[in-house]
N, C-alpha and C. Protein backbone atom coordinates (compact mmCIF):
# COMPACT_ATOMS: atom_id res chain seq x y z
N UNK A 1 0.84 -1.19 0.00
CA UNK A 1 0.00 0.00 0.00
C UNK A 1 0.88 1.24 0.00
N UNK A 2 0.47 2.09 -0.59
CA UNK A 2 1.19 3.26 -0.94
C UNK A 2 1.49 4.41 0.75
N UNK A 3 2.33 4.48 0.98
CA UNK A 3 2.56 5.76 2.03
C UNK A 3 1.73 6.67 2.03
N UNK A 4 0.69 7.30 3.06
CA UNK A 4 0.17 8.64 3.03
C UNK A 4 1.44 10.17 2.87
N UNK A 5 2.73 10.02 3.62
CA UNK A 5 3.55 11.04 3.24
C UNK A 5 4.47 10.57 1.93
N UNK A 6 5.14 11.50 2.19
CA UNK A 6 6.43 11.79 1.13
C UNK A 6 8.30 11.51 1.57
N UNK A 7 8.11 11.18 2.72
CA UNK A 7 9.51 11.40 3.26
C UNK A 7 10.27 10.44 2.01
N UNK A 8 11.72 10.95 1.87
CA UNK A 8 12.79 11.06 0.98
C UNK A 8 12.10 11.27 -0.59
N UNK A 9 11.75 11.71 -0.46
CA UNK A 9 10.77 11.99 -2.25
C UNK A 9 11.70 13.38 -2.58
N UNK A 10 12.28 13.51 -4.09
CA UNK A 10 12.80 14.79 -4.29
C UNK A 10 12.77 15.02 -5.94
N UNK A 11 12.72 16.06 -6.22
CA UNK A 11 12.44 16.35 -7.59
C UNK A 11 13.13 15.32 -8.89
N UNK A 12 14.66 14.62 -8.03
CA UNK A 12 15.58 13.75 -9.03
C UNK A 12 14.73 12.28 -8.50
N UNK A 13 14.34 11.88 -7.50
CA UNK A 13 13.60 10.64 -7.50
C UNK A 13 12.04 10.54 -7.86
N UNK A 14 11.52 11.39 -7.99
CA UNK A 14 10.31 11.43 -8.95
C UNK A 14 10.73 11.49 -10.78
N UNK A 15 11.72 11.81 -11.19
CA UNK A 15 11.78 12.32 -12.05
C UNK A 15 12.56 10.51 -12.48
N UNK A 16 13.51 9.80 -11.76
CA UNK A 16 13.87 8.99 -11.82
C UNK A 16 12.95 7.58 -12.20
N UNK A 17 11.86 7.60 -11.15
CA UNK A 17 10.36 7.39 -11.66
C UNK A 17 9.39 7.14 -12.80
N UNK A 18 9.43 8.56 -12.80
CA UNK A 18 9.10 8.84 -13.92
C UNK A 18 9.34 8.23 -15.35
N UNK A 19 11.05 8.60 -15.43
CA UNK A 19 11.89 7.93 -16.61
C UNK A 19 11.72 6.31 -16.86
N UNK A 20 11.25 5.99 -15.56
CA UNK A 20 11.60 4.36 -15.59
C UNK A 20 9.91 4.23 -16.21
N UNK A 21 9.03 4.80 -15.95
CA UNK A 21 7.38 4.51 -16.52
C UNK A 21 7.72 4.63 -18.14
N UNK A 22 8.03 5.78 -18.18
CA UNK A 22 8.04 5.90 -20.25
C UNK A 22 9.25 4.56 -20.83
N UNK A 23 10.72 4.66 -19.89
CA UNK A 23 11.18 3.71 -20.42
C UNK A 23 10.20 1.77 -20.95
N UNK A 24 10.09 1.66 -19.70
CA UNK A 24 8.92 0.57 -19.35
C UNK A 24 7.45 0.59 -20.32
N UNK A 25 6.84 1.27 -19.98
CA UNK A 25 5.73 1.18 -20.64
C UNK A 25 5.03 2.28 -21.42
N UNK A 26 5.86 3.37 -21.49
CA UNK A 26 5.94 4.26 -23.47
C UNK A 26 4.98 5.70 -22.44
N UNK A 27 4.98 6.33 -23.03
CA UNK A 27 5.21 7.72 -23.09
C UNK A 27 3.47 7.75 -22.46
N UNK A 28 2.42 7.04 -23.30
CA UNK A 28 0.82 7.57 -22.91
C UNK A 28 1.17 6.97 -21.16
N UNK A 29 1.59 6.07 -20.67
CA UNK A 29 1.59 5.73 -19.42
C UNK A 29 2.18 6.60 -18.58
N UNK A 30 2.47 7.73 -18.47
CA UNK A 30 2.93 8.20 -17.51
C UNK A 30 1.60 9.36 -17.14
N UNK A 31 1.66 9.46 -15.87
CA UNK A 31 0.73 9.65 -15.02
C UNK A 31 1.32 10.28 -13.56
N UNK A 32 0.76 11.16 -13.01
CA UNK A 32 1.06 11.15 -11.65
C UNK A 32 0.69 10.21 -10.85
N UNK A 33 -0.65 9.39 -11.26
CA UNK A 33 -0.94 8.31 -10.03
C UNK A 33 0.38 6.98 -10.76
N UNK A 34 0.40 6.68 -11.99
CA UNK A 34 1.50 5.89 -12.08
C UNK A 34 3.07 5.86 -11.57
N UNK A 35 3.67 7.41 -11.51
CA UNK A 35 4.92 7.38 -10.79
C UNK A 35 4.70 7.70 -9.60
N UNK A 36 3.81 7.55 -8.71
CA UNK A 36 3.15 7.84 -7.03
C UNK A 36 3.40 6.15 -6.93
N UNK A 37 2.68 5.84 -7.36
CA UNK A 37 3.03 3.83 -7.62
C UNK A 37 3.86 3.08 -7.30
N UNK A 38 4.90 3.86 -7.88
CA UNK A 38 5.97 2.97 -8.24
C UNK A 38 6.83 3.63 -7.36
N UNK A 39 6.84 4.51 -7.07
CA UNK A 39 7.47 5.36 -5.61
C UNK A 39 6.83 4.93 -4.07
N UNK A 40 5.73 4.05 -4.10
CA UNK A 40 4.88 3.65 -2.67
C UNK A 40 4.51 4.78 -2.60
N UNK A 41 3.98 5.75 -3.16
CA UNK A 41 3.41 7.52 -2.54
C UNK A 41 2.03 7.64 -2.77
N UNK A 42 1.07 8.37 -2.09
CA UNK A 42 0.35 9.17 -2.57
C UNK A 42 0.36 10.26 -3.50
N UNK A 43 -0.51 10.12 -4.60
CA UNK A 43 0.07 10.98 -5.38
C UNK A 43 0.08 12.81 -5.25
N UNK A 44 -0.63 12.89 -4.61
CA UNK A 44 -0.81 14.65 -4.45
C UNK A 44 0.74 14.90 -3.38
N UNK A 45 1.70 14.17 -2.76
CA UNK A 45 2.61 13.91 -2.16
C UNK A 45 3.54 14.43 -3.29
N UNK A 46 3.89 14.28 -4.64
CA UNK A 46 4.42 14.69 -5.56
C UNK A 46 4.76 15.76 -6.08
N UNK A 47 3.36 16.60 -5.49
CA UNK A 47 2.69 17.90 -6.23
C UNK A 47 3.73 19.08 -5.15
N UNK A 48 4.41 18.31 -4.39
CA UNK A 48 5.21 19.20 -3.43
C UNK A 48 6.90 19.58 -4.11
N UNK A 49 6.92 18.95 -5.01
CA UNK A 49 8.13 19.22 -5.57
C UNK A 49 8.15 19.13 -7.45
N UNK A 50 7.00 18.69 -7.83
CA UNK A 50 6.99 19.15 -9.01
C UNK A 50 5.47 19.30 -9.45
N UNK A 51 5.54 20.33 -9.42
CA UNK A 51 3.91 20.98 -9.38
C UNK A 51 3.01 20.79 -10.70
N UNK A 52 3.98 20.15 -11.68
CA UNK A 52 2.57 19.83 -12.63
C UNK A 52 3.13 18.85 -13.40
N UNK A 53 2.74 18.32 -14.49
CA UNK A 53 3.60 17.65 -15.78
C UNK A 53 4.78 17.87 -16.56
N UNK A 54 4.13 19.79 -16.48
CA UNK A 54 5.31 20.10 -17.35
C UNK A 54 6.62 19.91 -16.38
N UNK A 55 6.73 20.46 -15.28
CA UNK A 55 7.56 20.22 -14.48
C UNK A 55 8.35 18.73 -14.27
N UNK A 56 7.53 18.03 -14.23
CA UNK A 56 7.88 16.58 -14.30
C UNK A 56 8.58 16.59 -15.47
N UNK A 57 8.46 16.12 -16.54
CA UNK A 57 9.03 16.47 -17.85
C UNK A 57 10.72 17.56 -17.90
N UNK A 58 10.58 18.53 -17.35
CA UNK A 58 11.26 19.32 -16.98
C UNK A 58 12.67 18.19 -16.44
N UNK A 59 12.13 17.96 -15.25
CA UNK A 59 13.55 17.22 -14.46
C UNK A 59 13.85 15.89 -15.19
N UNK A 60 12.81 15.00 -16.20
CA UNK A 60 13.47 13.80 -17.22
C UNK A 60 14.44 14.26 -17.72
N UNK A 61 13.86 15.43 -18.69
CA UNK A 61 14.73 16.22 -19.60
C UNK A 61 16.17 16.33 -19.00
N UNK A 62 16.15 16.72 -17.52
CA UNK A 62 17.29 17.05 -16.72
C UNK A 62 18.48 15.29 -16.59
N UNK A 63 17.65 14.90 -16.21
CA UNK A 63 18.12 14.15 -15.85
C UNK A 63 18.78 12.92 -17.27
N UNK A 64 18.42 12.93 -18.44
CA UNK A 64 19.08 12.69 -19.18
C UNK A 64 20.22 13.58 -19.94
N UNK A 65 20.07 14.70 -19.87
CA UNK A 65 20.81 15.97 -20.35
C UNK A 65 22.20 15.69 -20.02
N UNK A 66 22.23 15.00 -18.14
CA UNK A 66 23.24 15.13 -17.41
C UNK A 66 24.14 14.22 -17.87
N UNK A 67 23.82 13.43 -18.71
CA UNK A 67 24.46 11.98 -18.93
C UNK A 67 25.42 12.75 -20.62
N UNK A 68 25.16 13.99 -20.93
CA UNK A 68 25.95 14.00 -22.17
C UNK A 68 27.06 14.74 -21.81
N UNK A 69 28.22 14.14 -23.01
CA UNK A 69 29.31 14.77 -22.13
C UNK A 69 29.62 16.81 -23.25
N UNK A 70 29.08 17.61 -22.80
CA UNK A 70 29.37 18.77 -23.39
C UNK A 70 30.49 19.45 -23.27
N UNK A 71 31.73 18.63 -22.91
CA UNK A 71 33.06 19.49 -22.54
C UNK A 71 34.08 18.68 -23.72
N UNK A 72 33.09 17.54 -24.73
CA UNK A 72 33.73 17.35 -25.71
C UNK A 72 34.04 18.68 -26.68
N UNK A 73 32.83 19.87 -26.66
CA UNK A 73 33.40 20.89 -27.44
C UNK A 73 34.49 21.60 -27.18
N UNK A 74 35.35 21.68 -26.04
CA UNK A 74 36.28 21.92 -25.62
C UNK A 74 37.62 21.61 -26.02
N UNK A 75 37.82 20.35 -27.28
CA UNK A 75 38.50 20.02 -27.80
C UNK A 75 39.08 21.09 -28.97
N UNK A 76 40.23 20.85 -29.12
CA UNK A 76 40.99 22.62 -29.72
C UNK A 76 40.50 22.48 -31.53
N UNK A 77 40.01 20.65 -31.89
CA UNK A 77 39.60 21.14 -33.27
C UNK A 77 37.95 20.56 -33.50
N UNK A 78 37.29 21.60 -33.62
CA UNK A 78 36.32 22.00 -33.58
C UNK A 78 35.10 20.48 -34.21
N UNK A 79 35.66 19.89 -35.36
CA UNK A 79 35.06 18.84 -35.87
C UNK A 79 35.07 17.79 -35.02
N UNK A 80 36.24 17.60 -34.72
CA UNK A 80 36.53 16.52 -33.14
C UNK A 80 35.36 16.45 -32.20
N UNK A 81 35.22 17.83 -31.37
CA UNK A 81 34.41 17.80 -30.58
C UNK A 81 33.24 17.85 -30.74
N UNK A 82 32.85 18.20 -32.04
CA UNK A 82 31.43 18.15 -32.38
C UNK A 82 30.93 16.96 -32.50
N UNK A 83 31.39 16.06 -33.32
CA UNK A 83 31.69 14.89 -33.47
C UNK A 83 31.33 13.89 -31.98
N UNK A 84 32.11 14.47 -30.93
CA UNK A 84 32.00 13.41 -29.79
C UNK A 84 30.87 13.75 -29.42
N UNK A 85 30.69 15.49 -29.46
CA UNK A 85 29.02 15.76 -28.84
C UNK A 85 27.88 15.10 -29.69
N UNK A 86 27.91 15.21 -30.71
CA UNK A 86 27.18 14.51 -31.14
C UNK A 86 26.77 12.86 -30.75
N UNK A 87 27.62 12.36 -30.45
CA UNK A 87 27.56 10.61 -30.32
C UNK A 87 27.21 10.95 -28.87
N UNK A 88 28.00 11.69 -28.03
CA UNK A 88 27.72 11.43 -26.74
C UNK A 88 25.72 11.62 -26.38
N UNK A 89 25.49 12.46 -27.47
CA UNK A 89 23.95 13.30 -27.20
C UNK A 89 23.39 12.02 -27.92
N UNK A 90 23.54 11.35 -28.73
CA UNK A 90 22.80 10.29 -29.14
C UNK A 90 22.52 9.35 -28.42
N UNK A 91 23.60 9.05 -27.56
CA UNK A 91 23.98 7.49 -26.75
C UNK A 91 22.69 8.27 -25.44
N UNK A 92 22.82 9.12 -24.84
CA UNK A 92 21.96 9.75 -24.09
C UNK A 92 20.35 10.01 -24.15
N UNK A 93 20.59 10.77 -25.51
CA UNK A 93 18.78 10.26 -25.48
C UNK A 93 18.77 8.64 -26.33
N UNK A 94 19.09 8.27 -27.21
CA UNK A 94 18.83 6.47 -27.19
C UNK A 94 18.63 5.72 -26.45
N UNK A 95 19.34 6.12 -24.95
CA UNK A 95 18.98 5.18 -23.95
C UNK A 95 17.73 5.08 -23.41
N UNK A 96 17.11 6.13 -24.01
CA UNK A 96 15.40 6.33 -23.55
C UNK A 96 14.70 7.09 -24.92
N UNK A 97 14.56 5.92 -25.59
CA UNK A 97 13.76 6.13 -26.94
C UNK A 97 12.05 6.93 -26.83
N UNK A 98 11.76 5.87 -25.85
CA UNK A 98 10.07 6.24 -25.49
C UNK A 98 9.97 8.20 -25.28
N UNK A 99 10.86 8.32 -24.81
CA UNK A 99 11.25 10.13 -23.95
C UNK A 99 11.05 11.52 -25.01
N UNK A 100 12.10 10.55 -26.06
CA UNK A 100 12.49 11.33 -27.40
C UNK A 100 11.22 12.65 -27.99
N UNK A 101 9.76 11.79 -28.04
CA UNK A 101 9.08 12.23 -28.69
C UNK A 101 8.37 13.59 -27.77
N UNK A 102 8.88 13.10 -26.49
CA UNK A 102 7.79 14.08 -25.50
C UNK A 102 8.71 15.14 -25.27
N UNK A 103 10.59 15.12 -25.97
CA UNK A 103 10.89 15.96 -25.01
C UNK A 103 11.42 16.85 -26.20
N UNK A 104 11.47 16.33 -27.16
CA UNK A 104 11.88 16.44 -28.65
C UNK A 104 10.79 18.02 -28.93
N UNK A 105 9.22 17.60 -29.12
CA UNK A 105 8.54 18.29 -29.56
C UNK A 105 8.21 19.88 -28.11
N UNK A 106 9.16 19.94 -27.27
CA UNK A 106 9.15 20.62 -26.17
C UNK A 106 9.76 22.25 -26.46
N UNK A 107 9.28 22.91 -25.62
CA UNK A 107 10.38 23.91 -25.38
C UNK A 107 11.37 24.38 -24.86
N UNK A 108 12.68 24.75 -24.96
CA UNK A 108 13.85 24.21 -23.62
C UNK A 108 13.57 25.37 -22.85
N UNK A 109 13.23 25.18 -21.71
CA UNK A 109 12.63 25.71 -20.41
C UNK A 109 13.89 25.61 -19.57
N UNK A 110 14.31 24.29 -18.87
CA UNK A 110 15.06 24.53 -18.31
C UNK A 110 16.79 25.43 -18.28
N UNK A 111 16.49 25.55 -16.84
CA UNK A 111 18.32 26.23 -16.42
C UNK A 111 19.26 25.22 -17.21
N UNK A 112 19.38 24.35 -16.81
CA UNK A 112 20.50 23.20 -16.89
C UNK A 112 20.54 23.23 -18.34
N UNK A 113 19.61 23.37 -19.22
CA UNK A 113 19.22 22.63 -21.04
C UNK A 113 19.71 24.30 -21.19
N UNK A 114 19.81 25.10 -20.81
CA UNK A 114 19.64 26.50 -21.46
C UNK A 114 20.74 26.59 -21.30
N UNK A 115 21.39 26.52 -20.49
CA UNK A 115 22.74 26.60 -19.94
C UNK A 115 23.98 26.15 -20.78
N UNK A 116 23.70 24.61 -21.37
CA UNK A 116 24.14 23.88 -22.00
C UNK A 116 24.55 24.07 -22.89
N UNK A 117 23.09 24.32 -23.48
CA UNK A 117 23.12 25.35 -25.17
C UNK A 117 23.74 26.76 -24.98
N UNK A 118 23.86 27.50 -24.39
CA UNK A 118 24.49 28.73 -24.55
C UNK A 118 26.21 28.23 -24.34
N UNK A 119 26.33 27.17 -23.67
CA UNK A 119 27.93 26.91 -23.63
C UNK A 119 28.26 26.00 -24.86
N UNK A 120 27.25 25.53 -25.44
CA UNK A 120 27.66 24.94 -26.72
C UNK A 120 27.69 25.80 -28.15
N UNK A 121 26.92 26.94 -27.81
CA UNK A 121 27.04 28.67 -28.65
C UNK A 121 28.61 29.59 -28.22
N UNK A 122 28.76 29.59 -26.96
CA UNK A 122 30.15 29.94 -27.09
C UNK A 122 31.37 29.26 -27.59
N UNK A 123 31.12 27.98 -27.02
CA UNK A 123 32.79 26.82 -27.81
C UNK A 123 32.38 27.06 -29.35
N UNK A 124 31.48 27.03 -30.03
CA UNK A 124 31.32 27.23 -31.57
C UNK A 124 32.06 28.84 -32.11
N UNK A 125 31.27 29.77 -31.01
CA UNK A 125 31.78 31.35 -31.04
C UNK A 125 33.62 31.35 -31.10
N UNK A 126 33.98 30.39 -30.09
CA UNK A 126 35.45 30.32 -29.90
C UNK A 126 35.91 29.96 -30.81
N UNK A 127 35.36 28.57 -31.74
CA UNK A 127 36.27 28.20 -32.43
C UNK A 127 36.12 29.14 -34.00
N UNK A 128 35.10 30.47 -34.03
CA UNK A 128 35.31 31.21 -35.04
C UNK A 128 33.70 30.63 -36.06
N UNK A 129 33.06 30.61 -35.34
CA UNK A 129 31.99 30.39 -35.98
C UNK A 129 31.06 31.66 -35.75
N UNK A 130 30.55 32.58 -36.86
CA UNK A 130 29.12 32.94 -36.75
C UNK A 130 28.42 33.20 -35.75
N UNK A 131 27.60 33.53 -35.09
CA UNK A 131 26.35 33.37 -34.20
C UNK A 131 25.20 32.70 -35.11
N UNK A 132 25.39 32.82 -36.53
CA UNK A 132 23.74 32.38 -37.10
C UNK A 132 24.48 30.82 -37.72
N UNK A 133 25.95 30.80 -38.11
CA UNK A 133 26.33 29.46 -38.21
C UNK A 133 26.58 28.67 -36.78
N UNK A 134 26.65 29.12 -35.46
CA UNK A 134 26.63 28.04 -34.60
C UNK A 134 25.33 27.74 -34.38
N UNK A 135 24.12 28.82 -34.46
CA UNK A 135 22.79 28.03 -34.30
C UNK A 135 22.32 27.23 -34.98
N UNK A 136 22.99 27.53 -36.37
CA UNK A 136 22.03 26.61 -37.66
C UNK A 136 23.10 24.84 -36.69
N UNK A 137 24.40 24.90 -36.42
CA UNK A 137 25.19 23.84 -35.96
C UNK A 137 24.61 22.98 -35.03
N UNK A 138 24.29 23.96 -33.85
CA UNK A 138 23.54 23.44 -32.46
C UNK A 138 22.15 22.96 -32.97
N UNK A 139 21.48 23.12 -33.63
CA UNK A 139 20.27 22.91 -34.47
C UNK A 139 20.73 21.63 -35.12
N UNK A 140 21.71 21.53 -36.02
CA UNK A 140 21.90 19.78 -36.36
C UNK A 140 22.25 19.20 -35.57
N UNK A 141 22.62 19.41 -34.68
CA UNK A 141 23.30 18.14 -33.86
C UNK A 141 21.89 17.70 -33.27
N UNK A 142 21.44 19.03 -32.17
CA UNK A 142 19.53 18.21 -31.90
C UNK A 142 19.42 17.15 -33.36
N UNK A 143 18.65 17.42 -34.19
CA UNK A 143 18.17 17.02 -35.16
C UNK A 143 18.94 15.39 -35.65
N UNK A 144 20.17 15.23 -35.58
CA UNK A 144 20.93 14.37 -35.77
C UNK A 144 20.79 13.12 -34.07
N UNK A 145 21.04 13.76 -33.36
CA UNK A 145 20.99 12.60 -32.20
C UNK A 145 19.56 12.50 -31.94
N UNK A 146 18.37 13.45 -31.86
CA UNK A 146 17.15 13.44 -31.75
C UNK A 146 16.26 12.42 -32.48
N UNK A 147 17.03 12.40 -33.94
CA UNK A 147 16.70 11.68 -34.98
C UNK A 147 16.66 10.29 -35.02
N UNK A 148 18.01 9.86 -35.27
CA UNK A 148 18.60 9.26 -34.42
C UNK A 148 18.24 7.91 -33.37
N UNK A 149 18.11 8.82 -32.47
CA UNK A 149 17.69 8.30 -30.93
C UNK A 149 15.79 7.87 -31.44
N UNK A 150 15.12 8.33 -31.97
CA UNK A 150 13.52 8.11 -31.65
C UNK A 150 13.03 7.21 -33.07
N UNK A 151 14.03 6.93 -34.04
CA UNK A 151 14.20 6.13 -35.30
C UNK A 151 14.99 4.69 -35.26
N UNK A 152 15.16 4.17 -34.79
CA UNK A 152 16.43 2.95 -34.81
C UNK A 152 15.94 2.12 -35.69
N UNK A 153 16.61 1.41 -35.96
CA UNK A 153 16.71 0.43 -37.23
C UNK A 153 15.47 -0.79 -36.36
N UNK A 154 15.70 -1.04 -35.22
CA UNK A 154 14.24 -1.64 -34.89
C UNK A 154 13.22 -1.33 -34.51
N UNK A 155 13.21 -0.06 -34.46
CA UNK A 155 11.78 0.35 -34.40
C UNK A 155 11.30 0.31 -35.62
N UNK A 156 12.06 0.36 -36.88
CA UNK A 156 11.14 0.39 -38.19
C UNK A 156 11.32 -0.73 -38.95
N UNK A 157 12.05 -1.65 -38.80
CA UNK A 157 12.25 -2.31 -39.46
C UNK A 157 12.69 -3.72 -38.76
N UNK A 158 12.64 -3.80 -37.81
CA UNK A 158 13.22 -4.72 -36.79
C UNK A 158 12.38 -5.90 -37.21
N UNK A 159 11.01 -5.70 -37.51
CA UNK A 159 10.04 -6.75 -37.32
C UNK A 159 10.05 -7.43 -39.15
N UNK A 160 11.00 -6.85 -39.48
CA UNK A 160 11.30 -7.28 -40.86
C UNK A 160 12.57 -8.22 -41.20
N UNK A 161 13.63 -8.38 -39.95
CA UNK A 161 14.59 -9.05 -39.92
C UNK A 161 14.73 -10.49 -39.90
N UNK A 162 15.65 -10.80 -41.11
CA UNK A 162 15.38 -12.73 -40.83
C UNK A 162 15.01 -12.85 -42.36
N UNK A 163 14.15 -11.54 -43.19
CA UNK A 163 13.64 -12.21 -44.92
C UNK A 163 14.82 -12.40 -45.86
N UNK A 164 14.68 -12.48 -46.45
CA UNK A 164 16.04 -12.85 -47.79
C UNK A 164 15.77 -11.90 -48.83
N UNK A 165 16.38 -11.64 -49.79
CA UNK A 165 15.93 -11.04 -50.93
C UNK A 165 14.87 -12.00 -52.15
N UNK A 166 14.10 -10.95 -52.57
CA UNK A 166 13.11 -11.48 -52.90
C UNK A 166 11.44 -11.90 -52.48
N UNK A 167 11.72 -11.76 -50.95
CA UNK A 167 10.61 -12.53 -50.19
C UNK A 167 9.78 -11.39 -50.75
N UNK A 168 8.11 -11.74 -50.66
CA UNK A 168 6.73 -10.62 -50.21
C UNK A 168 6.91 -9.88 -51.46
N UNK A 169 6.34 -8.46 -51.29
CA UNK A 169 5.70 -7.43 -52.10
C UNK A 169 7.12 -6.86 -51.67
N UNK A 170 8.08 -6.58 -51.65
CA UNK A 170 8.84 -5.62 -51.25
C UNK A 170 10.70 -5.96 -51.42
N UNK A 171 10.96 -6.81 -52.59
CA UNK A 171 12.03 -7.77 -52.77
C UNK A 171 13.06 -7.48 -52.77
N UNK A 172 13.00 -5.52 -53.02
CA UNK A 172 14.43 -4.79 -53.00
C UNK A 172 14.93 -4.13 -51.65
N UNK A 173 13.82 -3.96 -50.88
CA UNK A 173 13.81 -3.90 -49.40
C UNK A 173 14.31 -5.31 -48.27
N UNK A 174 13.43 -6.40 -49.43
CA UNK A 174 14.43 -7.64 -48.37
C UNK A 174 15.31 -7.93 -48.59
N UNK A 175 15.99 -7.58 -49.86
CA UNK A 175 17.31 -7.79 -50.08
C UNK A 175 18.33 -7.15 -48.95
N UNK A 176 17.58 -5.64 -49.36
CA UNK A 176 18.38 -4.91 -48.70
C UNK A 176 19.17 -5.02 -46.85
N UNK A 177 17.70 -5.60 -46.47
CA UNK A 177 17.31 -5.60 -44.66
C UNK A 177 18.63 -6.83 -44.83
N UNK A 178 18.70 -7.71 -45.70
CA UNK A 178 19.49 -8.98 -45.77
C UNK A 178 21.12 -8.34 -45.03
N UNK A 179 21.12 -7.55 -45.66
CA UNK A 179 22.48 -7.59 -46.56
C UNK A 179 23.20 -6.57 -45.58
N UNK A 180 22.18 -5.96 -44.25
CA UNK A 180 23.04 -5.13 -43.15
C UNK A 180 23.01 -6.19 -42.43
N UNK A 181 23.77 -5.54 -40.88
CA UNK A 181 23.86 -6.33 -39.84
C UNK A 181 23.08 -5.47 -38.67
N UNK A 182 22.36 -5.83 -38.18
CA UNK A 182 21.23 -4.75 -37.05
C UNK A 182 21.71 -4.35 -35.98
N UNK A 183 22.49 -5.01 -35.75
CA UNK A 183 23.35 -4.83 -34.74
C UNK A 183 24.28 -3.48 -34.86
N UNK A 184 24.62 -3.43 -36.28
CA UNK A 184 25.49 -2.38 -36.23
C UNK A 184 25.30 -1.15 -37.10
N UNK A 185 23.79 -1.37 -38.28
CA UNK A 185 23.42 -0.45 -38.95
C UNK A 185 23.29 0.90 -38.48
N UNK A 186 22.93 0.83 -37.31
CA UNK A 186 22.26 2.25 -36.43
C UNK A 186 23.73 3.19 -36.40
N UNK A 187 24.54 2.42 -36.17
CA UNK A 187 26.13 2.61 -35.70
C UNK A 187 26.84 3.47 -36.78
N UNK A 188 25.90 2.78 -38.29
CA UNK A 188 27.07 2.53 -39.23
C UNK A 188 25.88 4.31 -40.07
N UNK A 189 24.55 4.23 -40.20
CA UNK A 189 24.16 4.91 -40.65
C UNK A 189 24.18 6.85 -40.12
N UNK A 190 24.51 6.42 -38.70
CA UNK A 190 24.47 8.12 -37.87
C UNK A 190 26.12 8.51 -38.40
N UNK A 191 26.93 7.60 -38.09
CA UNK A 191 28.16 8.18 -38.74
C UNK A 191 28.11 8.47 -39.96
N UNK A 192 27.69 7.99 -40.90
CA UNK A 192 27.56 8.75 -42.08
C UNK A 192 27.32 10.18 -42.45
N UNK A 193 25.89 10.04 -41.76
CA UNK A 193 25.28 11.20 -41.95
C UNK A 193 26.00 11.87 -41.22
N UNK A 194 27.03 12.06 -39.83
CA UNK A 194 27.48 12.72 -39.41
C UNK A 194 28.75 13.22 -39.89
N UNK A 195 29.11 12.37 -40.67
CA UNK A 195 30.37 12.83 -41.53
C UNK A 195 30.32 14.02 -42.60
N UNK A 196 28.56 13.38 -42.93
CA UNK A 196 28.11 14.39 -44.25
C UNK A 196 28.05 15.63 -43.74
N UNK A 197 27.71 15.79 -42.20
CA UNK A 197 27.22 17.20 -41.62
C UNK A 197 29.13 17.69 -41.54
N UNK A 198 29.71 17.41 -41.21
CA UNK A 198 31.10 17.68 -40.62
C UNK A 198 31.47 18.10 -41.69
N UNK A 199 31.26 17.46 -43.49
CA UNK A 199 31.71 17.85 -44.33
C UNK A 199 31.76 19.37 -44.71
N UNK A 200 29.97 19.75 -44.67
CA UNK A 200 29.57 20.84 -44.52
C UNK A 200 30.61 22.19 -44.18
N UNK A 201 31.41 22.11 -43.22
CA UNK A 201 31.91 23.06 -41.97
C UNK A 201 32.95 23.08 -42.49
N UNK A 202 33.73 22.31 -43.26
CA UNK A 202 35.06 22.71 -44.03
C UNK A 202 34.81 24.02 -44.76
C-alpha cells in the first residue's frame, strides 16, 4: 500500500520514476498516479516538488541531459568535438527512446538545457563560428541525435529481420534488410550522416 507522506521523495527521484514509466511502458503511461506507484506515494505527495507535468518532464529532460558529455566541445579542433558531442547526445537520449518524442517536440525551459546550449554557442563562437552558423550547428546536432535516438533500425524495421531477398511485395527492401547487420546499422548509418554534416563546416 502506498505511504500517506512523502519522506525522501525529491524532484531527481520522482523524475527517476518517472523515466523508468516511459522507459517501461511508453510515453501515454505516464501519469502522476503511475509514478506515485511505483514510488509507494500518494500521489498529491508529488505535487510538493513538481507541481505539474510540465515540471515533471522538466527534471526527465534534466536528468538525461546530465548523462551528455558537453566538454567534448572543448577540444581545440572544432570537428573533433562536435563529433563526440554529437555521439555522446545520441547514446543519451537512445537510452530512452520512449522520452524522445515528449521531449523532442518541447520547449527548452530549463536552467540546466539552457545553460548547455548557450555553452555549446560559445565553444562554436570560440572556435570562429558565426552566431547564425553556430545556431544553424547546435540545431543539427539536436536534429541528428534526436533523430537518431527516436528512429532505430528496430523500431522500423526490426520486425522485418530474418527475410532474404526477394521474399513478399517488397524484394528490393528484403534484399536490402538482408544484406546489413542490425546490430550495427544504427552505428554505421548516424556516422555517415554525421560525416556528411562535418563535411559541410570545411
Amino acid at each position: 500500500m502506498a505511504r500517506a507522506g512523502g519522506a525522501g521523495l525529491s524532484r531527481r527521484t520522482i523524475a527517476g520514476a518517472a523515466l523508468a514509466v516511459i522507459d517501461e511502458e511508453g510515453a501515454d503511461a505516464l501519469t502522476v498516479r503511475r509514478i506515485a506507484d511505483r514510488l509507494g506515494v500518494r500521489a498529491p505527495s508529488l505535487y510538493n516538488h513538481v507541481p505539474s507535468r510540465d515540471d515533471i518532464l522538466d527534471a526527465v529532460t534534466e536528468l538525461i541531459i546530465e548523462k551528455i558529455d558537453f566538454s567534448a566541445l572543448d577540444s581545440p579542433d572544432p570537428h573533433t568535438g562536435i563529433a563526440a558531442l554529437a555521439r555522446s547526445y545520441r547514446r543519451a537520449f537512445g537510452a530512452h527512446p520512449n522520452a524522445v518524442g515528449l521531449i523532442g517536440g518541447r520547449s527548452v525551459r530549463t536552467t540546466m538545457a539552457l545553460s548547455h546550449y548557450d555553452g555549446m554557442v560559445a565553444a562554436l563562437l570560440r572556435a570562429g563560428r558565426p552566431a547564425d552558423d553556430a545556431m544553424r550547428i547546435l540545431l543539427a546536432i539536436d536534429y541528428l541525435a534526436l533523430g537518431a535516438a527516436l528512429a532505430p533500425f528496430a523500431a522500423g524495421f526490426g520486425h522485418l529481420t530474418g527475410t532474404t531477398g526477394g521474399e513478399g511485395d517488397h524484394p528490393h527492401l528484403s534484399a536490402a534488410l538482408a544484406a546489413v547487420d542490425p546490430a550495427t546499422v544504427d552505428d554505421q548509418a548516424f556516422e555517415r550522416v554525421l560525416a556528411a554534416f562535418l563535411d559541410t563546416m570545411t
